[in-house]
PDB file of N, CA and C in Angstrom:
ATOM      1  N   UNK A   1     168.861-189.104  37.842  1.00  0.00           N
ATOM      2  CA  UNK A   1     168.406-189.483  39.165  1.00  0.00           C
ATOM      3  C   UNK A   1     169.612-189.872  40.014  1.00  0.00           C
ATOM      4  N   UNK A   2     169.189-189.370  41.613  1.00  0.00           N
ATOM      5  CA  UNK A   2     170.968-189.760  41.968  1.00  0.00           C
ATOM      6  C   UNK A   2     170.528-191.375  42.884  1.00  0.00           C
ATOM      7  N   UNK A   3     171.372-191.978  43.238  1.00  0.00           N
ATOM      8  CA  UNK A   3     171.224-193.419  43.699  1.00  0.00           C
ATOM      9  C   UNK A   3     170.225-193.583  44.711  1.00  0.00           C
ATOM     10  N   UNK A   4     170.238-191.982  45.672  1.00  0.00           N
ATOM     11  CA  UNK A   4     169.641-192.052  47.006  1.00  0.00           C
ATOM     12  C   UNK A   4     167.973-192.539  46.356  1.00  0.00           C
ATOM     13  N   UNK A   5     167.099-191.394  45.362  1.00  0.00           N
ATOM     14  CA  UNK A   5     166.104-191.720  44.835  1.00  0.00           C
ATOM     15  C   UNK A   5     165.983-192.829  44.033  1.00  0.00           C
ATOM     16  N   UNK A   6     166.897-193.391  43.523  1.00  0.00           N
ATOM     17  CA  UNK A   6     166.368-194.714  42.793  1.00  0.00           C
ATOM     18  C   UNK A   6     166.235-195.622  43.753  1.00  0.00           C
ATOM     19  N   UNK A   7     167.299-196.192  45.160  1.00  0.00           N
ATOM     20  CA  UNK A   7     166.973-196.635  46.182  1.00  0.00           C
ATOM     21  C   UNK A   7     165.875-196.875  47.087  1.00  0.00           C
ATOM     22  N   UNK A   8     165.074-195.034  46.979  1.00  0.00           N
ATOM     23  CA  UNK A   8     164.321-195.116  47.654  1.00  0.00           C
ATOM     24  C   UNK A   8     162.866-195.682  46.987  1.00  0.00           C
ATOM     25  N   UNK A   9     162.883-195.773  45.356  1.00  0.00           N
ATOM     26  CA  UNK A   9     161.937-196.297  44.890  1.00  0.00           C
ATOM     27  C   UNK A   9     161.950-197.616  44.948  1.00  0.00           C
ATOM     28  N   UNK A  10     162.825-198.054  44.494  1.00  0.00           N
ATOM     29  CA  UNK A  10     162.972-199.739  44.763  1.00  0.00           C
ATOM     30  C   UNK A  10     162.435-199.874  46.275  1.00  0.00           C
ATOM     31  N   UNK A  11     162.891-199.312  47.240  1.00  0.00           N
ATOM     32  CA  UNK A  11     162.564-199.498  48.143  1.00  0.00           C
ATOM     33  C   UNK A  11     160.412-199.667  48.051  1.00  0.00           C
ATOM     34  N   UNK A  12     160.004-198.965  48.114  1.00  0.00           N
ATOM     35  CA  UNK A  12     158.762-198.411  47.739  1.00  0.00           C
ATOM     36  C   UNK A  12     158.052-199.337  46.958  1.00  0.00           C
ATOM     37  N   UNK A  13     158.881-199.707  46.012  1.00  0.00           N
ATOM     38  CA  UNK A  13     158.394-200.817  44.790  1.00  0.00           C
ATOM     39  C   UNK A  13     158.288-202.076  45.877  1.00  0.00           C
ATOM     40  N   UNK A  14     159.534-202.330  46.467  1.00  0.00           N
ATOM     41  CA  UNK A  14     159.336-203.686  46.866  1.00  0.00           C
ATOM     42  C   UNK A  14     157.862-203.402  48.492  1.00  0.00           C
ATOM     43  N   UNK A  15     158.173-202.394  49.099  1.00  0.00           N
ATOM     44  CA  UNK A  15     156.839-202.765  49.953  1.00  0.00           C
ATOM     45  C   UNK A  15     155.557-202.860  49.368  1.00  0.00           C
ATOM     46  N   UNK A  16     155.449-202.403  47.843  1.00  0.00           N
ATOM     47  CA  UNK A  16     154.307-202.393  47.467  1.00  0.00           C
ATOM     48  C   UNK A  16     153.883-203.694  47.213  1.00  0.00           C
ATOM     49  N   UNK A  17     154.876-204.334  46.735  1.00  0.00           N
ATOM     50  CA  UNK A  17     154.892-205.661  46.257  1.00  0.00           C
ATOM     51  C   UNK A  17     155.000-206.734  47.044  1.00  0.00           C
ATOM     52  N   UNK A  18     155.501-206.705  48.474  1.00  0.00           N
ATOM     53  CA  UNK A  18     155.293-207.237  49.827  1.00  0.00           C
ATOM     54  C   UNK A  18     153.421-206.863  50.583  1.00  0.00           C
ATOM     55  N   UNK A  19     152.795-205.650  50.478  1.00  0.00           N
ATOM     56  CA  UNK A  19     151.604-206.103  50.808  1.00  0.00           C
ATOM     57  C   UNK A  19     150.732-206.458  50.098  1.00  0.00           C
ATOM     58  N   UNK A  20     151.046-206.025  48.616  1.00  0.00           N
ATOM     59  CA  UNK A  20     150.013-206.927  47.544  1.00  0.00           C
ATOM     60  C   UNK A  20     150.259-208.760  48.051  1.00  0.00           C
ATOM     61  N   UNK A  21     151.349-209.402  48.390  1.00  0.00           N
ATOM     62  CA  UNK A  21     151.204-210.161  48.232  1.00  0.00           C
ATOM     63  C   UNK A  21     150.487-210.704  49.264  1.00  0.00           C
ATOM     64  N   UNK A  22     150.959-210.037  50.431  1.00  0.00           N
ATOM     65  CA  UNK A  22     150.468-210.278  52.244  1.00  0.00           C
ATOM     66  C   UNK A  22     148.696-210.688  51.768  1.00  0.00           C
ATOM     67  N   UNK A  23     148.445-209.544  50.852  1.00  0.00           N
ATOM     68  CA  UNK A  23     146.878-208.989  51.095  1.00  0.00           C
ATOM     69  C   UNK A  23     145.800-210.044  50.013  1.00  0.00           C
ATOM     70  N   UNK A  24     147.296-211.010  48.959  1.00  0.00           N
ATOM     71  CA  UNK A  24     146.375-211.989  48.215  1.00  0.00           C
ATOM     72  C   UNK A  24     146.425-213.027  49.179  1.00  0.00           C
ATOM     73  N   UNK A  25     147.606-213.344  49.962  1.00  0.00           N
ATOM     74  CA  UNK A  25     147.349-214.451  50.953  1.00  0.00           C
ATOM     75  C   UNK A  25     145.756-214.058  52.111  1.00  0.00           C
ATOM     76  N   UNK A  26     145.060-213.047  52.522  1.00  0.00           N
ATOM     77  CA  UNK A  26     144.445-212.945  53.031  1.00  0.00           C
ATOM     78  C   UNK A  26     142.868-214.059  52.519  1.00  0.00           C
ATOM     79  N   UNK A  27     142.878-214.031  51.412  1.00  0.00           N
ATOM     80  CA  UNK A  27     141.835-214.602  50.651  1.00  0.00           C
ATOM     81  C   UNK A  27     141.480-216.668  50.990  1.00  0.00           C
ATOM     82  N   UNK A  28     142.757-216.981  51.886  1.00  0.00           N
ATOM     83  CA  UNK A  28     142.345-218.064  52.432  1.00  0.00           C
ATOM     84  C   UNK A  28     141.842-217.617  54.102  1.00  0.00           C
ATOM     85  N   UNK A  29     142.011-216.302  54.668  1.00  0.00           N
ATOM     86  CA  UNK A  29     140.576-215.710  55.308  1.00  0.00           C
ATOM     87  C   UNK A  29     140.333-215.927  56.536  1.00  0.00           C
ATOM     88  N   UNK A  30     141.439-215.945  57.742  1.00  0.00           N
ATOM     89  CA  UNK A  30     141.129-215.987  58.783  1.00  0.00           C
ATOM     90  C   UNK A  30     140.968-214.409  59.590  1.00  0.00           C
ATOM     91  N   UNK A  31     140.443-214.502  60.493  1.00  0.00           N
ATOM     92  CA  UNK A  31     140.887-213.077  61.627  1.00  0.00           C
ATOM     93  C   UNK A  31     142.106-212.846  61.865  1.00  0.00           C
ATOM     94  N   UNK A  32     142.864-213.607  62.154  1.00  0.00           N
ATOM     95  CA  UNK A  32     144.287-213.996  62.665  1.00  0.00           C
ATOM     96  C   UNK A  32     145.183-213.141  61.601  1.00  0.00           C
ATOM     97  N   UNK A  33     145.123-213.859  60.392  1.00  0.00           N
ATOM     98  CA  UNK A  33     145.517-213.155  59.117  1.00  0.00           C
ATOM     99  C   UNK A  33     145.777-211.492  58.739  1.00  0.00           C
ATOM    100  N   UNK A  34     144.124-211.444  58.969  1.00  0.00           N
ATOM    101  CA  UNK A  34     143.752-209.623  58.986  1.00  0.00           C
ATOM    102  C   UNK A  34     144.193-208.956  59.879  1.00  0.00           C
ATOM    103  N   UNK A  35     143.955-209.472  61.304  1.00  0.00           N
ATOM    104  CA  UNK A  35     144.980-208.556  62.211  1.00  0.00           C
ATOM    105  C   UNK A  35     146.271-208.470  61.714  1.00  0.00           C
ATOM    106  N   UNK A  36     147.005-210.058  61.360  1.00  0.00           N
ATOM    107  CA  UNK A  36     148.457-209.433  61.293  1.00  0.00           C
ATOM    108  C   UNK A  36     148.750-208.734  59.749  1.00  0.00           C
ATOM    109  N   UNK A  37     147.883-208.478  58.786  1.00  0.00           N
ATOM    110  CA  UNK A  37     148.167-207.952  57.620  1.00  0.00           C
ATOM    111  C   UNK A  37     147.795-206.465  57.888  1.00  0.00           C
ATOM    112  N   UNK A  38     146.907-205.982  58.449  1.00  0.00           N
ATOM    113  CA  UNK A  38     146.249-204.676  59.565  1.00  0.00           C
ATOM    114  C   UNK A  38     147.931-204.376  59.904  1.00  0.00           C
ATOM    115  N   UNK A  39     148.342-205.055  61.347  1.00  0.00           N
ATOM    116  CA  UNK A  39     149.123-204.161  61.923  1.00  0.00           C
ATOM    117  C   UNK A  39     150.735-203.934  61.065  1.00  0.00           C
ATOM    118  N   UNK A  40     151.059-205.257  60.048  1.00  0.00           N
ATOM    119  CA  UNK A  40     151.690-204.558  58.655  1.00  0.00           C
ATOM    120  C   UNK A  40     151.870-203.384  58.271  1.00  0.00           C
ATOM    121  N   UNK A  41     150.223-202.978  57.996  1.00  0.00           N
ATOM    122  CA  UNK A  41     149.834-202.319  57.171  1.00  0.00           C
ATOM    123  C   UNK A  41     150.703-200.915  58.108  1.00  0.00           C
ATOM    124  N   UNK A  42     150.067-200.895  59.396  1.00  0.00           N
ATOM    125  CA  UNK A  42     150.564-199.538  60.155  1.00  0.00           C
ATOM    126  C   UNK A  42     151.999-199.804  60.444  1.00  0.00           C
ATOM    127  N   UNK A  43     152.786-200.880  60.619  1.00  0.00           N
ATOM    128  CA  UNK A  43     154.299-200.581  60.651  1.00  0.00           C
ATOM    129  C   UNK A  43     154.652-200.108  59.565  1.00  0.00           C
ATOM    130  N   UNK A  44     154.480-200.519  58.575  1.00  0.00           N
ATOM    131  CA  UNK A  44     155.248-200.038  57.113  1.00  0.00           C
ATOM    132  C   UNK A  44     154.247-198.545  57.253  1.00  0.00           C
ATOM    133  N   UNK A  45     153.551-198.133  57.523  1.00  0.00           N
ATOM    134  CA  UNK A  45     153.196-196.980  56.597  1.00  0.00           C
ATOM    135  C   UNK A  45     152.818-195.597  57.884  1.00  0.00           C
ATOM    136  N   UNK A  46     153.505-195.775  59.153  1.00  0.00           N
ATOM    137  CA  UNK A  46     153.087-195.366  59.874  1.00  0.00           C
ATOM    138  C   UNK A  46     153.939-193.732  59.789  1.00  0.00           C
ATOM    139  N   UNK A  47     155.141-193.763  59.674  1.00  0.00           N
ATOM    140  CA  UNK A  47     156.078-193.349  59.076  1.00  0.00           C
ATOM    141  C   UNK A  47     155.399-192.247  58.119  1.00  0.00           C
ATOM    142  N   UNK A  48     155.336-192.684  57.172  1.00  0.00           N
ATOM    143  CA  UNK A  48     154.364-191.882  56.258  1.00  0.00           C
ATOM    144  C   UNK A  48     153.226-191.227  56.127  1.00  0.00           C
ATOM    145  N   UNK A  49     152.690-191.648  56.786  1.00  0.00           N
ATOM    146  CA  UNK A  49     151.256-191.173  57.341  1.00  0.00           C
ATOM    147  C   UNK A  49     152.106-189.724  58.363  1.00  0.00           C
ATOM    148  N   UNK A  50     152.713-190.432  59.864  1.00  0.00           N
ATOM    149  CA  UNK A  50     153.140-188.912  60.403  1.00  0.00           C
ATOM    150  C   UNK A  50     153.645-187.887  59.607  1.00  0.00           C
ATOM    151  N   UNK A  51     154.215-187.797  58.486  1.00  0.00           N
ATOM    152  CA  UNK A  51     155.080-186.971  57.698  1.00  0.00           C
ATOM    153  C   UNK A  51     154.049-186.480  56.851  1.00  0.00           C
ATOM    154  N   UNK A  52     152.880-187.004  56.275  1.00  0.00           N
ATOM    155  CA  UNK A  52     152.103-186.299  56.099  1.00  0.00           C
ATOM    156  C   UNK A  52     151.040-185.403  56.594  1.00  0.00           C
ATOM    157  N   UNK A  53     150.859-185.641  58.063  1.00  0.00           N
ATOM    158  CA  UNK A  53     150.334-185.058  58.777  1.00  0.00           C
ATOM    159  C   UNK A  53     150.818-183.997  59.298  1.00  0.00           C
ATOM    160  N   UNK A  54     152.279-183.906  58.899  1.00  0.00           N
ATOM    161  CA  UNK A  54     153.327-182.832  59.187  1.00  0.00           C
ATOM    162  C   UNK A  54     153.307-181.965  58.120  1.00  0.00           C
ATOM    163  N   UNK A  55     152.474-182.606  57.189  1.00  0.00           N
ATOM    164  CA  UNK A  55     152.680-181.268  55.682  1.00  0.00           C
ATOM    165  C   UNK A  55     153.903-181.543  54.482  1.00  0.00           C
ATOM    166  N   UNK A  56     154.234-182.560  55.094  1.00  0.00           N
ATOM    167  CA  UNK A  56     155.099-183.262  54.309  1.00  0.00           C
ATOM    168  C   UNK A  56     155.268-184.074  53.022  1.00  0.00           C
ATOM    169  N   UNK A  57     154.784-183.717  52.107  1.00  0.00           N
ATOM    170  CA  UNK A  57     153.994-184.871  51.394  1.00  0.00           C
ATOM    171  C   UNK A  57     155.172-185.809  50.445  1.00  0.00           C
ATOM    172  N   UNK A  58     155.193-187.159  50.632  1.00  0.00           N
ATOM    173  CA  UNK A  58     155.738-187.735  49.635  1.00  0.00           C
ATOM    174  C   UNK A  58     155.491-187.745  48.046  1.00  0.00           C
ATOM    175  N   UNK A  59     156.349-188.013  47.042  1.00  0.00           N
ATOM    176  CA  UNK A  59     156.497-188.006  45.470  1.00  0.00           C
ATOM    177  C   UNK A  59     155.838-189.490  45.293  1.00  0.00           C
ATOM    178  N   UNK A  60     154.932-189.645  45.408  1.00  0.00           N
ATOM    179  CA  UNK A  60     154.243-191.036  45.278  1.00  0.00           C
ATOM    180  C   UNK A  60     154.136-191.331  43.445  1.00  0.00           C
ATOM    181  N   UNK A  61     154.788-190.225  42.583  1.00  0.00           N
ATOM    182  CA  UNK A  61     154.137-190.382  40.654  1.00  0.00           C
ATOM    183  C   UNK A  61     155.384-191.590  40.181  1.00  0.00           C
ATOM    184  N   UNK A  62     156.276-191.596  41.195  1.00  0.00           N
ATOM    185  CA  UNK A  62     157.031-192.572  40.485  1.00  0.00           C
ATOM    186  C   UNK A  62     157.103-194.027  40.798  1.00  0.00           C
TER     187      UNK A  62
END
């Protein structure tokens, strides 16, 4: 594997692990919360979403 892909998994690893956590804090449960864990959700993944809509598909197996 060359550095660029291990980078980019760590990378990947850690947002995964940044909205799991966003999304257990939700469970003390305001609106306030959900909006800002919502619009999270579309900064981090907005990116990805266009590129797939482009036909692009990310290696999501690792």
């Amino acid at each position: 594997m060359t550095a660029s892909v291990l980078a980019n998994i760590q990378s990947n690893n850690y947002d995964k692990l940044s909205l799991k956590l966003k999304y257990k804090n939700l469970k003390a449960g305001t609106d306030d919360k959900f909006e800002d864990w919502i619009a999270n959700v579309e900064d981090c993944w907005l990116e990805e979403i266009a590129a797939c809509l482009q036909g692009n598909f990310p290696d999501w197996r690792g």
